[in-house]
N, C-alpha and C. Protein backbone atom coordinates (compact mmCIF):
# COMPACT_ATOMS: atom_id res chain seq x y z
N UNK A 1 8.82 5.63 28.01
CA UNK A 1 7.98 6.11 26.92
C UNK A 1 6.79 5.17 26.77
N UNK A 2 5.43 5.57 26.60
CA UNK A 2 4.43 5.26 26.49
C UNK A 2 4.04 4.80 25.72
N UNK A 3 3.51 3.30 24.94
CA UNK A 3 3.29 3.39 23.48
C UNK A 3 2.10 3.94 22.83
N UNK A 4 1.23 3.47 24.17
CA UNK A 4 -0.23 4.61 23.64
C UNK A 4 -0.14 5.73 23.45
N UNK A 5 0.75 6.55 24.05
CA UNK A 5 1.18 8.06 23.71
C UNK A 5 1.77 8.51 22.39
N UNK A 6 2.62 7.26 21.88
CA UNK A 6 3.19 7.14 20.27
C UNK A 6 1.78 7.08 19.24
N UNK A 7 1.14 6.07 19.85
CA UNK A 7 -0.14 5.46 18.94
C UNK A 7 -0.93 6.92 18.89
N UNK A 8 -1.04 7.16 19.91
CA UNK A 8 -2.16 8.32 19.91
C UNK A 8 -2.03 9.51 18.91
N UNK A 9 -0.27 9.43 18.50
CA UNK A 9 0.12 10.37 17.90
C UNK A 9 0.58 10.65 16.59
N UNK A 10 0.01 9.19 16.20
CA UNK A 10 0.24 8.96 14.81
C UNK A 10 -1.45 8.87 14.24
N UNK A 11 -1.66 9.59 12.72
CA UNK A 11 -2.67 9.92 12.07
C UNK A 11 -2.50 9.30 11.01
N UNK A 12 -3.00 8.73 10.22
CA UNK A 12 -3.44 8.53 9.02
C UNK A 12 -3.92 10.30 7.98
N UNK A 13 -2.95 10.25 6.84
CA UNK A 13 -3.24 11.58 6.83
C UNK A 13 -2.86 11.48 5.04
N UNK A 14 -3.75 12.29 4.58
CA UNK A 14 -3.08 11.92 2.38
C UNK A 14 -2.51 10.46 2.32
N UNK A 15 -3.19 9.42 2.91
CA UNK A 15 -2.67 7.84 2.83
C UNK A 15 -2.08 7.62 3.52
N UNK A 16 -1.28 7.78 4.36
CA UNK A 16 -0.06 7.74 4.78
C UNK A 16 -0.11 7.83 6.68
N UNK A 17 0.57 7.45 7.09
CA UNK A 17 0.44 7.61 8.97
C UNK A 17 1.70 8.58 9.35
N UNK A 18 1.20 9.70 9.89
CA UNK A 18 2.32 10.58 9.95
C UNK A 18 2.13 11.27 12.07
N UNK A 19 3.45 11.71 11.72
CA UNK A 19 3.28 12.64 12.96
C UNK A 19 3.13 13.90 12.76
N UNK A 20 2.98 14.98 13.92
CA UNK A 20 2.84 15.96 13.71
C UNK A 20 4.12 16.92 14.68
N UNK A 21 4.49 18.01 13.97
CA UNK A 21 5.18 18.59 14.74
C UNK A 21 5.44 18.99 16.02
N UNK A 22 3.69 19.43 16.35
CA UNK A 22 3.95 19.41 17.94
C UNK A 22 3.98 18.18 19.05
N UNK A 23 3.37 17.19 18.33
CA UNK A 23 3.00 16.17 19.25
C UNK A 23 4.75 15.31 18.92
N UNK A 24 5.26 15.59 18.00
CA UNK A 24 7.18 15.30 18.15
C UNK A 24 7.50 16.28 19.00
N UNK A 25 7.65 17.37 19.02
CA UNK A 25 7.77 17.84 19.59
C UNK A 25 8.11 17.87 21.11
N UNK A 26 6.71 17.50 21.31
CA UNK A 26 6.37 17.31 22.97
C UNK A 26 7.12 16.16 23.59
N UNK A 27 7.17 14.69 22.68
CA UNK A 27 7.86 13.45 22.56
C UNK A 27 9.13 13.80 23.30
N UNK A 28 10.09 14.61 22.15
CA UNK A 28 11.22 14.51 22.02
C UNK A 28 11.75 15.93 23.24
N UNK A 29 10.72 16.78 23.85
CA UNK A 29 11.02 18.00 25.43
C UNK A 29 11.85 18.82 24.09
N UNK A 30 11.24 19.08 23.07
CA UNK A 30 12.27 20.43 22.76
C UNK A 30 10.87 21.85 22.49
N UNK A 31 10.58 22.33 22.36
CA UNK A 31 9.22 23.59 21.64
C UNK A 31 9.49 23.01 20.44
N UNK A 32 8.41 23.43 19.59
CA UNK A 32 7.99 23.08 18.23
C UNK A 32 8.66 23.99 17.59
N UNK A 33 9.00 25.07 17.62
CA UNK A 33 9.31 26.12 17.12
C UNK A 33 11.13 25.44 16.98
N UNK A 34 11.83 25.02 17.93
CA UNK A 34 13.04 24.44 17.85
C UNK A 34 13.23 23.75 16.74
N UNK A 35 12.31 22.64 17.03
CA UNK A 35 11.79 21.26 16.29
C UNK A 35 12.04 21.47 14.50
N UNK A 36 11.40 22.72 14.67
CA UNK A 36 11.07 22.96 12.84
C UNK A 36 12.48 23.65 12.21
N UNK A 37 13.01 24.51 13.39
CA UNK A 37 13.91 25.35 13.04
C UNK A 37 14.88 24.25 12.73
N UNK A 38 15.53 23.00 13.39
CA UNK A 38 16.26 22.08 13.42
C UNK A 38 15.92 21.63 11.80
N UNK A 39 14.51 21.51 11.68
CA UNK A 39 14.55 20.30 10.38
C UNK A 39 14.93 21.47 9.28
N UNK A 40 14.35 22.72 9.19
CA UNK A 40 14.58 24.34 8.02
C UNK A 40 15.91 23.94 7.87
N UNK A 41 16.85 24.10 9.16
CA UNK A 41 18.39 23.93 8.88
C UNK A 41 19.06 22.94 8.04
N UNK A 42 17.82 22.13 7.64
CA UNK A 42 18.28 20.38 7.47
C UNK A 42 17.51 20.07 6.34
N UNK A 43 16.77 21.40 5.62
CA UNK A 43 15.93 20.75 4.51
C UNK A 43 16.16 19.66 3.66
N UNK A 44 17.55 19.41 3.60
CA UNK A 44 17.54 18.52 2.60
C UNK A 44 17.78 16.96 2.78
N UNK A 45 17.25 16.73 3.92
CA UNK A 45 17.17 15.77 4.35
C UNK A 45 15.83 15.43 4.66
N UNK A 46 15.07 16.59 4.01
CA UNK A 46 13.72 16.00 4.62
C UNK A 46 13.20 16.45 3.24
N UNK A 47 12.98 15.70 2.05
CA UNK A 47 11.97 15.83 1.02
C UNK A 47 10.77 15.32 1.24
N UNK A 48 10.02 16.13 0.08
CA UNK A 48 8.29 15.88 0.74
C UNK A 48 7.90 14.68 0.67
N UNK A 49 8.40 13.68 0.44
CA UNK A 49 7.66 11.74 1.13
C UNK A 49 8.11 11.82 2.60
N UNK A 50 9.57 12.77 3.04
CA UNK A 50 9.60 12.02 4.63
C UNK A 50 8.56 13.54 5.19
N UNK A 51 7.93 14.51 4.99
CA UNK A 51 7.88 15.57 5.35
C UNK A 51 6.94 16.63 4.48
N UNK A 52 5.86 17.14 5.19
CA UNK A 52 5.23 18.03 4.27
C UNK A 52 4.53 18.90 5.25
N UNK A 53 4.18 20.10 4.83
CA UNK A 53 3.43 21.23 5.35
C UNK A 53 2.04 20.84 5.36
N UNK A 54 1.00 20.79 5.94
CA UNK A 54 -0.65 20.72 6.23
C UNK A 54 -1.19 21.78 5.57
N UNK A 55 -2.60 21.43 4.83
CA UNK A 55 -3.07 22.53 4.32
C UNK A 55 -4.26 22.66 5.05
N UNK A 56 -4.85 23.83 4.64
CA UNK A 56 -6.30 23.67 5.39
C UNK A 56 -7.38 22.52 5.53
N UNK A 57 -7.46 22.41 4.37
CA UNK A 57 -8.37 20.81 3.82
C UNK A 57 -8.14 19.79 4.98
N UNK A 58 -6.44 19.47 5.31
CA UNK A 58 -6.13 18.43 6.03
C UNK A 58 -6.25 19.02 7.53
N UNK A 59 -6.30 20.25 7.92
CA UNK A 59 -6.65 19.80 9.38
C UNK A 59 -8.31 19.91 9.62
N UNK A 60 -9.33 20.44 8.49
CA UNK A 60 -10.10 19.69 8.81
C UNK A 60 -10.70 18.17 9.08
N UNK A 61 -9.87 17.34 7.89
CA UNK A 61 -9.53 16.16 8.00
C UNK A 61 -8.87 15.69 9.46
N UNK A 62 -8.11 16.29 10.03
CA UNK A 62 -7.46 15.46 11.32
C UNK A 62 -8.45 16.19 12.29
N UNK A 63 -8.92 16.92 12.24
CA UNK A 63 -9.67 16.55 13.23
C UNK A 63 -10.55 16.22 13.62
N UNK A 64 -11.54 15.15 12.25
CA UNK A 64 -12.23 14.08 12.57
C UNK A 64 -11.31 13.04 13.06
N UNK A 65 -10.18 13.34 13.29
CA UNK A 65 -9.64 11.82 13.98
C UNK A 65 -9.39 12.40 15.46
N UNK A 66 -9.64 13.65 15.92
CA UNK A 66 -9.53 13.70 17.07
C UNK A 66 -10.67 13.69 17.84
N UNK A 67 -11.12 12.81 18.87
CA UNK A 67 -12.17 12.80 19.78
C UNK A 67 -12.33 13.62 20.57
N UNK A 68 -13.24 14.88 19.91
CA UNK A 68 -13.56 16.51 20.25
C UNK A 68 -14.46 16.58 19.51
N UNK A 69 -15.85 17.10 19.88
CA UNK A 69 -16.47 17.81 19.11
C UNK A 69 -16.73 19.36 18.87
N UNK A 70 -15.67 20.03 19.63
CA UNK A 70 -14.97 21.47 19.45
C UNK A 70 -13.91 21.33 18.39
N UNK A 71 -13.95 21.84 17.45
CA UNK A 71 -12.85 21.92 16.56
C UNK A 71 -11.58 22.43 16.48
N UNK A 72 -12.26 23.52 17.68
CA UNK A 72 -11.16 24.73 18.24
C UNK A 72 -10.48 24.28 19.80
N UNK A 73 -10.78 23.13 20.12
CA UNK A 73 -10.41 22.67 21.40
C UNK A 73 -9.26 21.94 21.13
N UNK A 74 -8.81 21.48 20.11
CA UNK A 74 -7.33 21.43 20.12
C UNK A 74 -6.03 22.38 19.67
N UNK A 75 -5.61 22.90 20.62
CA UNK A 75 -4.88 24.34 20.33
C UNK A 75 -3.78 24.37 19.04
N UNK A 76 -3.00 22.82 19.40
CA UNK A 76 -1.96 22.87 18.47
C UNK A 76 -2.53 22.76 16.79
N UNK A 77 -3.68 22.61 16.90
CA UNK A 77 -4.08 22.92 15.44
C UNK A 77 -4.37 24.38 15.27
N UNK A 78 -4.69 25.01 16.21
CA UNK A 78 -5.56 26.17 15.38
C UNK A 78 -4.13 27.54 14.76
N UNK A 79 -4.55 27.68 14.01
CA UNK A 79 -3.53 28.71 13.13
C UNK A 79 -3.90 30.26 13.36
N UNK A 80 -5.17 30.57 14.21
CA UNK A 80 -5.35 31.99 14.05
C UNK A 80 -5.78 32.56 15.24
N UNK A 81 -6.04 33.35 15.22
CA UNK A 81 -6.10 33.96 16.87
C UNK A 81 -5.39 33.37 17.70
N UNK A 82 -4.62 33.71 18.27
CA UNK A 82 -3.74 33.63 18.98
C UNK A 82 -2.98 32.26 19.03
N UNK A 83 -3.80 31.41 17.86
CA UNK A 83 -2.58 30.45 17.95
C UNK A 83 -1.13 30.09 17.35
N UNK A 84 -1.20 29.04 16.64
CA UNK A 84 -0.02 29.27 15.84
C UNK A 84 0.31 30.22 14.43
N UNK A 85 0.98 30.32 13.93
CA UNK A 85 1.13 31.15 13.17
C UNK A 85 1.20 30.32 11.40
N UNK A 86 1.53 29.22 11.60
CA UNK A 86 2.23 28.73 10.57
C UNK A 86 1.41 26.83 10.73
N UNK A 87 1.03 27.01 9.24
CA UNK A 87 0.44 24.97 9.34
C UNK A 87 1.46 24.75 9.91
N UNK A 88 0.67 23.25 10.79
CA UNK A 88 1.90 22.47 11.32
C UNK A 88 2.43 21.55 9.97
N UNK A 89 3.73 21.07 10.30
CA UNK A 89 4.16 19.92 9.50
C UNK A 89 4.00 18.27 9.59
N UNK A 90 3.80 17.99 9.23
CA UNK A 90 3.53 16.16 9.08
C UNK A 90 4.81 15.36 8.81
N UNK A 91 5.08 14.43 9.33
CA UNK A 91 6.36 13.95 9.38
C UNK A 91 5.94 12.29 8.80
N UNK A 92 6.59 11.36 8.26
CA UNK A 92 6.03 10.46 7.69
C UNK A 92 7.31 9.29 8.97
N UNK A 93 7.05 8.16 8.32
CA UNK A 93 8.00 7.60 9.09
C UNK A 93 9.43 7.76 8.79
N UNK A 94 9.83 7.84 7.43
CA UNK A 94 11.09 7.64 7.32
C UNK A 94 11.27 9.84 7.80
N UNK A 95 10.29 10.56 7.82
CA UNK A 95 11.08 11.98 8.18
C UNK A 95 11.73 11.68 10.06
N UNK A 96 10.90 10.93 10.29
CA UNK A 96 10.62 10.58 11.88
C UNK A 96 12.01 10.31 11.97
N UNK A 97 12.38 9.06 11.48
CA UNK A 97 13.51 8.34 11.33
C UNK A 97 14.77 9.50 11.28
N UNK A 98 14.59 10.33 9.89
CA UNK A 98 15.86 11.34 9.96
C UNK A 98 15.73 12.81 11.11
N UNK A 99 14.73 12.82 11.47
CA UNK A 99 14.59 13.52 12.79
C UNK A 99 16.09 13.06 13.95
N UNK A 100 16.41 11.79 13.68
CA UNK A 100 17.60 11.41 14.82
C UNK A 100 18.44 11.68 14.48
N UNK A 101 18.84 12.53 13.12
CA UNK A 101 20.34 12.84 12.47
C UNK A 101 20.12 14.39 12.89
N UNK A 102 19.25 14.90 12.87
CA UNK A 102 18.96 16.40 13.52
C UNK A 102 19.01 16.53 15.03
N UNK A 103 17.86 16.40 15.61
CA UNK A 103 18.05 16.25 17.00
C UNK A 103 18.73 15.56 17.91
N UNK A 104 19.89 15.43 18.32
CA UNK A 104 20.97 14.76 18.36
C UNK A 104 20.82 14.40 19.79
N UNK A 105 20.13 15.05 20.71
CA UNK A 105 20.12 14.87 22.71
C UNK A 105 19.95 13.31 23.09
N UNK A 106 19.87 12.96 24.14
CA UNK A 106 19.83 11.59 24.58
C UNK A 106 18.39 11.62 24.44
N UNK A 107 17.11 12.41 24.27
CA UNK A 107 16.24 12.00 24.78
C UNK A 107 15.43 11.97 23.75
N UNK A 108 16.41 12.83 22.17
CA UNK A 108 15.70 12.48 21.05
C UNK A 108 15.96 11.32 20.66
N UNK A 109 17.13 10.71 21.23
CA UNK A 109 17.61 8.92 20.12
C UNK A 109 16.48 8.01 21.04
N UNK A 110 16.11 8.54 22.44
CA UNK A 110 15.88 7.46 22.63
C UNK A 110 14.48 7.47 22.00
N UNK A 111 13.67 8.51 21.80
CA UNK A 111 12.33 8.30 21.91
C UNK A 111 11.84 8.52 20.54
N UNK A 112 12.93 8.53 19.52
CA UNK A 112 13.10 7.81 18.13
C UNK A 112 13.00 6.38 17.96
N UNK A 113 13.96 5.69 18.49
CA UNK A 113 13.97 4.08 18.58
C UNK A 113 12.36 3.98 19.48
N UNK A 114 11.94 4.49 20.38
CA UNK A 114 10.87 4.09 20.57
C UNK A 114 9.29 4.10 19.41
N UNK A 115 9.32 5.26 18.79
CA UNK A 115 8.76 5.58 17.81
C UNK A 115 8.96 5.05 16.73
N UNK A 116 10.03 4.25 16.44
CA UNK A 116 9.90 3.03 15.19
C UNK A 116 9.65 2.04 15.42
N UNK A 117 9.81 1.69 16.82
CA UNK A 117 9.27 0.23 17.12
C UNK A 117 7.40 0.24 17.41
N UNK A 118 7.24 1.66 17.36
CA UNK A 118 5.91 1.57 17.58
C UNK A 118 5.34 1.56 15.76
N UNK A 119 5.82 2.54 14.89
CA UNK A 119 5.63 2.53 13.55
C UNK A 119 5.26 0.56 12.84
N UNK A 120 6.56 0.46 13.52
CA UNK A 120 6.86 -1.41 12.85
C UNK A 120 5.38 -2.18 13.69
N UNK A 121 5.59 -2.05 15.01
CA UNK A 121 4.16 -3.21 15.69
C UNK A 121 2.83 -2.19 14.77
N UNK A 122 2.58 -1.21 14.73
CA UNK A 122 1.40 -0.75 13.48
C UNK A 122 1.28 -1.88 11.94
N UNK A 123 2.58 -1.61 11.97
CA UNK A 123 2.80 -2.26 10.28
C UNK A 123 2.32 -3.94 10.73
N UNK A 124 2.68 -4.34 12.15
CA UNK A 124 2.67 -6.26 11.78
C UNK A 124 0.89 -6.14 12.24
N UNK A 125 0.35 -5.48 12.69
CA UNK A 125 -0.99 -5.58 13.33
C UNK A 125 -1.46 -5.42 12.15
N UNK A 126 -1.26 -4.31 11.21
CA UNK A 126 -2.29 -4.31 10.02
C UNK A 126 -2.12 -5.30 9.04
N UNK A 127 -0.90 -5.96 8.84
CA UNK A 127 -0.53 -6.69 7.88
C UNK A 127 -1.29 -7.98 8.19
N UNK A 128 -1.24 -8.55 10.12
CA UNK A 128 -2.12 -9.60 10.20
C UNK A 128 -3.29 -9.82 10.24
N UNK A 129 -4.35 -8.11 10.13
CA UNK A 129 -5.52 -8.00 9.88
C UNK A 129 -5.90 -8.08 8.51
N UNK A 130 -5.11 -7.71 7.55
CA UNK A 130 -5.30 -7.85 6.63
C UNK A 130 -4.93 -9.43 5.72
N UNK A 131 -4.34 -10.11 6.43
CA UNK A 131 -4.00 -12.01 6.29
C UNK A 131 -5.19 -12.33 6.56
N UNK A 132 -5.75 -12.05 7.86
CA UNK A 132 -6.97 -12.46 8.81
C UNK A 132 -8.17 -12.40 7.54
N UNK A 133 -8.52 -11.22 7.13
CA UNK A 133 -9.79 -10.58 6.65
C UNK A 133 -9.56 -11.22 4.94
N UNK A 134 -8.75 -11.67 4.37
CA UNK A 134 -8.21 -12.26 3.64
C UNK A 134 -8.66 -13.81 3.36
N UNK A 135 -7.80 -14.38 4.56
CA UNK A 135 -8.33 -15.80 4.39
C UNK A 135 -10.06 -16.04 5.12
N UNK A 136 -10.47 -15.08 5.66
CA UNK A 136 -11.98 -15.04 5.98
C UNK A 136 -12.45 -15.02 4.58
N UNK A 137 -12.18 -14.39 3.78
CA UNK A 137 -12.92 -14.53 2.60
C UNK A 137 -12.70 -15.46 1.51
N UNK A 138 -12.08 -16.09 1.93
CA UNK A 138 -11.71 -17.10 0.95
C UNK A 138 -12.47 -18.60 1.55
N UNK A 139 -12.64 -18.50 2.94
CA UNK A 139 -13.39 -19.87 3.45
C UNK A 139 -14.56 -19.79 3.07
N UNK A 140 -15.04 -18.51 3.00
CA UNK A 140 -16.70 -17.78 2.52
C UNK A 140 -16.63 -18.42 1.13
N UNK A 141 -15.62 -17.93 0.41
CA UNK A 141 -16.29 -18.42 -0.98
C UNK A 141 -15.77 -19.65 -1.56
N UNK A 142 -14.90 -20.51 -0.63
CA UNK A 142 -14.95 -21.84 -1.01
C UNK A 142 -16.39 -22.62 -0.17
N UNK A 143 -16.67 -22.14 0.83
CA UNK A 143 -18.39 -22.47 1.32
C UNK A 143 -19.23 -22.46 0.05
N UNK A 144 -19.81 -21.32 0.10
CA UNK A 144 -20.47 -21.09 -0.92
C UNK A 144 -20.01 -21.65 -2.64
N UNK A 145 -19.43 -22.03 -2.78
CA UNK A 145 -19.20 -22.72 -3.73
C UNK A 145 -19.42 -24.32 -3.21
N UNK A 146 -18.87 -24.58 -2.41
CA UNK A 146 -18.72 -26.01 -2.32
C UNK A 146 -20.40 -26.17 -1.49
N UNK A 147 -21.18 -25.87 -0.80
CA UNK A 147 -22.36 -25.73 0.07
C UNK A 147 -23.49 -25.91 -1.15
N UNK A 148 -24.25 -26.97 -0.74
CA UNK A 148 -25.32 -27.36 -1.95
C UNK A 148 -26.72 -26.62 -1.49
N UNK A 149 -26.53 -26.64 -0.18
CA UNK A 149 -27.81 -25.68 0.40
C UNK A 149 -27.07 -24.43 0.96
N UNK A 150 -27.75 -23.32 1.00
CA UNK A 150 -27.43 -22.08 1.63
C UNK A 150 -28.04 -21.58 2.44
N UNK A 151 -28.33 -22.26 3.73
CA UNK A 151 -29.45 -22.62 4.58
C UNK A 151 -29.03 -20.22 4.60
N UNK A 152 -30.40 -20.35 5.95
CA UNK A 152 -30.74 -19.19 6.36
C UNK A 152 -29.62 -18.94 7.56
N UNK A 153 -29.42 -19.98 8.17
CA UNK A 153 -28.56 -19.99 9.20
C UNK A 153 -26.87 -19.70 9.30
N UNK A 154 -26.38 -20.14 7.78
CA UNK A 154 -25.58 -20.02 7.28
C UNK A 154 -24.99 -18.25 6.93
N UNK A 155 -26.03 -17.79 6.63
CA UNK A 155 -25.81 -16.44 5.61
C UNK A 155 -26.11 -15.57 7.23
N UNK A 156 -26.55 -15.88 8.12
CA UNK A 156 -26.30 -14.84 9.61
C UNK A 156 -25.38 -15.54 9.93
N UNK A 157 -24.76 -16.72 10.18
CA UNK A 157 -23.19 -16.49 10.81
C UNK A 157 -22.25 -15.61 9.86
N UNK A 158 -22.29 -16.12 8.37
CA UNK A 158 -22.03 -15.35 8.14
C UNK A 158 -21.45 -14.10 7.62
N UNK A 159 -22.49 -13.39 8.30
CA UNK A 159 -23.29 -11.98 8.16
C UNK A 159 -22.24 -11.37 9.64
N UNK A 160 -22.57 -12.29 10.65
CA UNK A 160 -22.01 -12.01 11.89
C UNK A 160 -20.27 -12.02 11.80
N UNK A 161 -19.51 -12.63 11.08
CA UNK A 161 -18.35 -12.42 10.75
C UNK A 161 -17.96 -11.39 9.46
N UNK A 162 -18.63 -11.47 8.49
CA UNK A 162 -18.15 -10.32 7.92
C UNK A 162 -18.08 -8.96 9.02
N UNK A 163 -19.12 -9.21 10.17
CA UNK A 163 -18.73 -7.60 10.66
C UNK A 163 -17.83 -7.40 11.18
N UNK A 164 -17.18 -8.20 11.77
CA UNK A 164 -15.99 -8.29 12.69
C UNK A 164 -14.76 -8.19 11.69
N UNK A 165 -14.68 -8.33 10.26
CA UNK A 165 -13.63 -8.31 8.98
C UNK A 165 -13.50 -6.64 9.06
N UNK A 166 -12.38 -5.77 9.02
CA UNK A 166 -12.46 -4.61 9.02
C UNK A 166 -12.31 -4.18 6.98
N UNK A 167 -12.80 -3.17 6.68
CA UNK A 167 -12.64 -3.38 4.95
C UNK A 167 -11.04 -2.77 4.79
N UNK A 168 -10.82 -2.82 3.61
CA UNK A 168 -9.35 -2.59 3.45
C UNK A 168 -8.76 -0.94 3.69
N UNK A 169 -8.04 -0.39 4.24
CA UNK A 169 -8.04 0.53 4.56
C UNK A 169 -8.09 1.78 3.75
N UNK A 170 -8.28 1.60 2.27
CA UNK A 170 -8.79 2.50 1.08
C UNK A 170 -10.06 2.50 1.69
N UNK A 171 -10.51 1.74 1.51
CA UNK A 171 -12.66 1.62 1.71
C UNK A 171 -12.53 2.31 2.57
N UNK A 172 -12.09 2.53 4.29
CA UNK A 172 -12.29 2.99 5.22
C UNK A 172 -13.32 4.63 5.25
N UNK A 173 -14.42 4.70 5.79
CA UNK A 173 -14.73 5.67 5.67
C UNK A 173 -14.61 6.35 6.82
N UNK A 174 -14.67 8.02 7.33
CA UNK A 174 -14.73 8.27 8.51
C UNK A 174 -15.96 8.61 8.98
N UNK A 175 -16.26 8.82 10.64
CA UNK A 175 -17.67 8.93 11.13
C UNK A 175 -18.37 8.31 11.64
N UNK A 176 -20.11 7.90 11.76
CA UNK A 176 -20.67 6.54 12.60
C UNK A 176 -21.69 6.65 11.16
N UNK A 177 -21.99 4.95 11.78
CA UNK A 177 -22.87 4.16 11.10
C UNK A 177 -23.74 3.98 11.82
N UNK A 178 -24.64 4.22 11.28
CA UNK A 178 -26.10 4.93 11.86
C UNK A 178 -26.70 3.64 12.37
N UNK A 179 -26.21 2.38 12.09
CA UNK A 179 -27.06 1.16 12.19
C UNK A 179 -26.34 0.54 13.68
N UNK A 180 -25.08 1.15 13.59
CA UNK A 180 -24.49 0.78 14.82
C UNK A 180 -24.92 1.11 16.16
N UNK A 181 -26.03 2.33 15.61
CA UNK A 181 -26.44 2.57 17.06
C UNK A 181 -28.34 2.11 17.23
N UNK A 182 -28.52 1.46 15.98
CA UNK A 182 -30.29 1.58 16.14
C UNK A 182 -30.40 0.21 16.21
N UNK A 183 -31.45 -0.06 17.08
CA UNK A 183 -31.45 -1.55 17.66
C UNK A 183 -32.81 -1.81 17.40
């Protein structure tokens, strides 16, 4: 199992980093249509924090996270003409997690345990970006406090490290920054 294939397949979606039915789906070699029928059988193991239905709003939303500028070029989203019939579902981590009490095959346990160990290295990467971007700002403003001059030279380094600080992942906006590309 691939972890970029896990990564690739997890979204940020209503706050939260979720999967999607088909791309579990595909993970775990069963059709989506199985997939859902398994969890319907099992509703009650899946309340809406591990598990929720997509509304329209949100797959316009996901698919600014997909690198396409066809909207309709990713199939497993589209709901009409000839595609699917029904929003897909969003799976959170802990639905992910009870996905292994449902799908029971060798090839769903395994590529469950793979999919939480990818969930967890997400969680320590953001947690140490967010330590990182943290104590960056705290050397900034014990500088500037303690710094009797504020030379010119000072305020472009930096200028040059705040960019490299990512903002907290509320702030996050989606799209380009127009400055990123004008030189």
């Amino acid at each position: 199992m691939n972890d970029e294939l896990i990564e690739s397949s997890i979204y940020i979606l209503r706050g939260q980093r979720v999967m999607l039915d088909s791309d579990l789906s595909k993970l775990y070699g069963v059709r989506t249509k199985v997939l859902n029928q398994a969890v319907k059988r099992n509703r009650e193991r899946f309340p809406d924090d591990f598990m929720f239905q997509l509304e329209e709003d949100d797959l316009v939303f996901l698919r600014s996270q997909f690198v396409t500028s066809n909207p309709n070029s990713n199939k497993e989203l589209k709901t009409k003409q000839g595609g699917r019939r029904y929003l897909p579902y969003a799976f959170t981590e802990q639905g992910v997690a009870m996905l292994s009490s449902v799908l029971r095959s060798p090839q769903a346990i395994a590529v469950n345990i793979e999919i939480m160990r990818t969930f967890i290295k997400m969680r320590r990467v953001m947690a140490s970006t967010e330590k990182l971007s943290k104590e960056l700002r705290e050397i900034k403003s014990f500088l500037l406090k303690n710094s009797r001059e504020t030379s010119v030279e000072f305020k472009k380094i930096w200028a040059a490290i705040e960019a490299l600080i990512p903002p907290p992942e509320s702030e996050r906006k989606i799209g380009f920054r127009l400055n990123d590309y004008t030189n």
